[in-house]
C-alpha atoms as a PDB file:
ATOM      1  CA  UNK A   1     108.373 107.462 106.092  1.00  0.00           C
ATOM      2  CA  UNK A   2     104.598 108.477 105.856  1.00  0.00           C
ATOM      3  CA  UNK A   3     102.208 105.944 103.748  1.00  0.00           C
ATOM      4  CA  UNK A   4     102.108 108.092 100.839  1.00  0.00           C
ATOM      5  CA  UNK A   5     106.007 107.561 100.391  1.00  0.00           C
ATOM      6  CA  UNK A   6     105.958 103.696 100.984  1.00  0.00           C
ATOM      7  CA  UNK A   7     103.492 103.806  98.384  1.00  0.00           C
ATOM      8  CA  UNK A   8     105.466 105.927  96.267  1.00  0.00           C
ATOM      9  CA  UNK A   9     108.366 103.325  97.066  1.00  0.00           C
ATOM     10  CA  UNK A  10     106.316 100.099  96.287  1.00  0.00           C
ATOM     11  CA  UNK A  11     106.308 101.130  92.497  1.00  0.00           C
ATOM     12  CA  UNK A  12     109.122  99.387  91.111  1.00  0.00           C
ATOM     13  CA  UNK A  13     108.693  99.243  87.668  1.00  0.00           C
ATOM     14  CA  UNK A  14     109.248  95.679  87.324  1.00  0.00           C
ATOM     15  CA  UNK A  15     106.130  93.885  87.146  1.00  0.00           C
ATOM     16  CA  UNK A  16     106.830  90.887  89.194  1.00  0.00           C
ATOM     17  CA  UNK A  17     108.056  92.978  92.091  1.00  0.00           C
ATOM     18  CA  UNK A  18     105.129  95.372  91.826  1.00  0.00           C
ATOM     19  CA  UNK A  19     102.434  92.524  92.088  1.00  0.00           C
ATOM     20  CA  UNK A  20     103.993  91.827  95.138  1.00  0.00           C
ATOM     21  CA  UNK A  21     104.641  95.027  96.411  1.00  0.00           C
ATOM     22  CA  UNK A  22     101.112  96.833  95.914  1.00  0.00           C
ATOM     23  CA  UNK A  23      98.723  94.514  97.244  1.00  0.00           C
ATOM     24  CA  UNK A  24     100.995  94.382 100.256  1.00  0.00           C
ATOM     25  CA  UNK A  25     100.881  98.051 100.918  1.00  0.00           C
ATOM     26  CA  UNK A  26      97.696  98.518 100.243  1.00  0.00           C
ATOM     27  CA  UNK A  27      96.080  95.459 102.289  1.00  0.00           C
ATOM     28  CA  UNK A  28      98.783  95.073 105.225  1.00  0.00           C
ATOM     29  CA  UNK A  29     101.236  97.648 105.721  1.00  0.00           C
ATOM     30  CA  UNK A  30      99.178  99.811 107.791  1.00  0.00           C
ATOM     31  CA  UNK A  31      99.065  97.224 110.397  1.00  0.00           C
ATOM     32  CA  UNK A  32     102.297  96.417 110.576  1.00  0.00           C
ATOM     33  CA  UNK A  33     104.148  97.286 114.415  1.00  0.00           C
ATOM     34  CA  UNK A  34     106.317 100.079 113.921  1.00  0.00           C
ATOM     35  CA  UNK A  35     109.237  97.666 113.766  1.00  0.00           C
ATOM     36  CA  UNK A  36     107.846  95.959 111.005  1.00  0.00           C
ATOM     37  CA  UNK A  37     107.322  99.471 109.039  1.00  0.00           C
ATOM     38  CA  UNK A  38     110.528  99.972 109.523  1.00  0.00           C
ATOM     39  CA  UNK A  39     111.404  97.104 108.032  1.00  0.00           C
ATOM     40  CA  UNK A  40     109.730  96.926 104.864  1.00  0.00           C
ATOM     41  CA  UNK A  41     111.153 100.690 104.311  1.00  0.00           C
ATOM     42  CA  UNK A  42     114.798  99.227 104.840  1.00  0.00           C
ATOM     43  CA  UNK A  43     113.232  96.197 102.331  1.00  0.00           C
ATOM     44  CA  UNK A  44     112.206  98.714  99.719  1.00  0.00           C
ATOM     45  CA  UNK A  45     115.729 101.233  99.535  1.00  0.00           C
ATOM     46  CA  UNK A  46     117.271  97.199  98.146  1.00  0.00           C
ATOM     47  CA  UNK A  47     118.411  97.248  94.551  1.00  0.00           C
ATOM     48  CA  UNK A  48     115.556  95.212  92.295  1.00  0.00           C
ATOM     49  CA  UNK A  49     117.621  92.392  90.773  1.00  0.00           C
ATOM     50  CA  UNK A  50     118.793  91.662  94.761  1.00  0.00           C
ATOM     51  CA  UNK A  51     114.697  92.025  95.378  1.00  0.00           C
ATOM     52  CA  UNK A  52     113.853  89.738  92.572  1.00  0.00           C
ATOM     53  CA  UNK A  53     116.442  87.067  93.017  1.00  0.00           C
ATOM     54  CA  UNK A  54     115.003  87.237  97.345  1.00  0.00           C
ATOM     55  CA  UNK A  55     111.287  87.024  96.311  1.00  0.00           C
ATOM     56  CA  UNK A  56     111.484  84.329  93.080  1.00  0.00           C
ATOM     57  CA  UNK A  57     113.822  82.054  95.450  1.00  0.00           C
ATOM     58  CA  UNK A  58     116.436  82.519  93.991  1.00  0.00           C
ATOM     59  CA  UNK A  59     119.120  83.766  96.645  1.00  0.00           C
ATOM     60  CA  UNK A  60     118.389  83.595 100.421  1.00  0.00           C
ATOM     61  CA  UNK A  61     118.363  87.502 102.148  1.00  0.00           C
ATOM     62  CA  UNK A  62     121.462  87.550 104.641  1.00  0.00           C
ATOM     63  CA  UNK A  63     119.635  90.048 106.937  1.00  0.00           C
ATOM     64  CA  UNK A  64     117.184  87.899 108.927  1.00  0.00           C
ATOM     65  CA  UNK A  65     115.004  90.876 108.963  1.00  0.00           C
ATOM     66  CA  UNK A  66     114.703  91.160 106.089  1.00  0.00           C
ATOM     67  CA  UNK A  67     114.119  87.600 105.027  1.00  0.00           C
ATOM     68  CA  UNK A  68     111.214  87.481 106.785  1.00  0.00           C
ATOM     69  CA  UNK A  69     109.872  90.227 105.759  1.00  0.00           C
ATOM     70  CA  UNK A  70     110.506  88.555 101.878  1.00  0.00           C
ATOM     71  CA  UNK A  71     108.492  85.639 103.283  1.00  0.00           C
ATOM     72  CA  UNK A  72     105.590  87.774 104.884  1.00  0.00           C
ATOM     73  CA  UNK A  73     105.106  89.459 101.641  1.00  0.00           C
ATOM     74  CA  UNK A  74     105.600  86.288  99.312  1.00  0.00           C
ATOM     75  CA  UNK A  75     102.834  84.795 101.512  1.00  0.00           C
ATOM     76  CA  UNK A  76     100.694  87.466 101.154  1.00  0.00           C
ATOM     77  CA  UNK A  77     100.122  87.275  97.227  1.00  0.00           C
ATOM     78  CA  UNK A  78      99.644  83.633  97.901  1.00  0.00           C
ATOM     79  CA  UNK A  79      96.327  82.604  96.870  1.00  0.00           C
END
């Protein structure tokens, strides 16, 4: 998916998510490995609630992947 898409992708339309999302894309995803691209695209097609529930702590991610991609991103809006 080219950068203009994951950007596209990262506007979720709930807030929370987006504050997360955006500074993410705009600071770090284009030095992610490929994998790791990858990765954050499979991250982004997830349903919000599921994304919400992942990224407020709510529910642990079953796809190890994926969880730490949730904890990459979470740590990046960290102050």
């Amino acid at each position: 998916m080219n950068f203009a898409r994951v950007r596209w992708a990262c506007r979720r339309g709930m807030l929370e998510l987006d504050v997360l999302f955006q500074p993410f894309v705009e600071n770090q995803y284009q030095s992610l490995s490929n994998e790791d691209k990858a990765t954050f695209v499979r991250l982004l097609e997830c349903e919000d609630p599921e994304l919400f529930a992942w990224f407020m702590g709510h529910k642990q991610c079953a796809d190890a992947e994926l969880a730490a991609m949730v904890t990459r991103v979470r740590g990046r809006a960290a102050p």
